[in-house]
Protein backbone atom coordinates (compact mmCIF):
# COMPACT_ATOMS: atom_id res chain seq x y z
CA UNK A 1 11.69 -7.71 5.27
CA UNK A 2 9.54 -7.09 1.83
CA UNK A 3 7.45 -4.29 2.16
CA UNK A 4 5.12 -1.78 -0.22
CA UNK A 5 4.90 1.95 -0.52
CA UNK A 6 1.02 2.03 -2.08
CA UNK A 7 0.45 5.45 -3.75
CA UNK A 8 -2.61 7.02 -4.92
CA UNK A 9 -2.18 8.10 -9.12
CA UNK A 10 -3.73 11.82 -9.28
CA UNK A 11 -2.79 13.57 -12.36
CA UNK A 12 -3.07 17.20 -11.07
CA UNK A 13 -1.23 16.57 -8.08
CA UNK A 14 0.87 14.12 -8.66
CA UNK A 15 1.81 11.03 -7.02
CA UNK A 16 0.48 10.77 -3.23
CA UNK A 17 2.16 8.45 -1.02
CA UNK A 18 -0.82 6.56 0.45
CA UNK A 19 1.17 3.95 3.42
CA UNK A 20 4.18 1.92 4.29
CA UNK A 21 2.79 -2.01 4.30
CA UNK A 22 4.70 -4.89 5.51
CA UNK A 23 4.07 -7.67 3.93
CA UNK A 24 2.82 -10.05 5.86
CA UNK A 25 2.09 -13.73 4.00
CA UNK A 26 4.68 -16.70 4.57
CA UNK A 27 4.06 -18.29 1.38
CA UNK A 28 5.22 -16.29 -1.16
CA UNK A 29 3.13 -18.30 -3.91
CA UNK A 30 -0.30 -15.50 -2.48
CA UNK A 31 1.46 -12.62 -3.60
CA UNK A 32 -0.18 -11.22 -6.67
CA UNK A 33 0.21 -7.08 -7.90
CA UNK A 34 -3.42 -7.52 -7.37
CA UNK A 35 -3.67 -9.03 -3.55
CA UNK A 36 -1.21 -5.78 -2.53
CA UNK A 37 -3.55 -3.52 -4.34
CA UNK A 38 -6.27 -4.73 -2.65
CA UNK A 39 -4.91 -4.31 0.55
CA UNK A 40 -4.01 -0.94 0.22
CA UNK A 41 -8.06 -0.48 -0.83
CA UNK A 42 -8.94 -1.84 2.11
CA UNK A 43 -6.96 0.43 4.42
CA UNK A 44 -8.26 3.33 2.49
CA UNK A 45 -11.73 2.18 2.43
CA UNK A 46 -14.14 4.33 0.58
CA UNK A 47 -11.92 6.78 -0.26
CA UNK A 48 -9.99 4.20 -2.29
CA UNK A 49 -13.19 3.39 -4.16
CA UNK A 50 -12.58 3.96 -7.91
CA UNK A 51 -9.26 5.53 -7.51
CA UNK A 52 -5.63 4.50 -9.13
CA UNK A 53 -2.96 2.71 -6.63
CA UNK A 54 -0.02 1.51 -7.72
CA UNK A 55 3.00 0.14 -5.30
CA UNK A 56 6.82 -0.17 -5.40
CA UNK A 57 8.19 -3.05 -3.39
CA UNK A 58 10.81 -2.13 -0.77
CA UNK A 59 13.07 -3.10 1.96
CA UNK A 60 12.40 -2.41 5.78
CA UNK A 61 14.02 -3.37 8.47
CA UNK A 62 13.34 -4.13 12.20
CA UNK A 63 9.71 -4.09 11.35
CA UNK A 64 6.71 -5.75 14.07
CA UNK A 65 3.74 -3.40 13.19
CA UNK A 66 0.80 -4.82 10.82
CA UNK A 67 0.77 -1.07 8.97
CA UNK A 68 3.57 1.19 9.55
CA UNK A 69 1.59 4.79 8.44
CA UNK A 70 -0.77 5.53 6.44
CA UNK A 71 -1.72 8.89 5.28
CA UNK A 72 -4.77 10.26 6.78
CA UNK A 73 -4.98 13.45 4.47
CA UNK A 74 -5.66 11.11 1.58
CA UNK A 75 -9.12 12.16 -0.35
């Protein structure tokens, strides 16, 4: 199954692994770089307000869960 790890850009930390995603559309034609982002602003909420996110697709396997973790020490 296609899934995304979103991360947060911060240039004095680093790179911060923000969640695991699933993807979760049937038609393939909906995914943009630009729906995934949004999603992952929407599980961060405010705190993704304004901020860098970038993804990198990935395979998972045996997956059922809508969101497999997200990181709640994200600022």
């Amino acid at each position: 199954m296609l899934g995304y790890e979103l991360y947060l850009i911060d240039e004095t930390k680093g790179n911060e692994l923000i969640a695991v995603l699933p993807e979760r559309r049937r038609n393939s034609k909906r995914i943009t770089e630009d729906s995934v982002v949004n999603w992952g602003r929407t599980i961060l909420g405010d705190n993704g307000n304004g901020k860098k996110i970038f993804f990198k697709r990935v395979t998972l396997k045996n997956i059922e869960r809508k969101i497999l973790c997200v990181n709640p020490f994200t600022n």
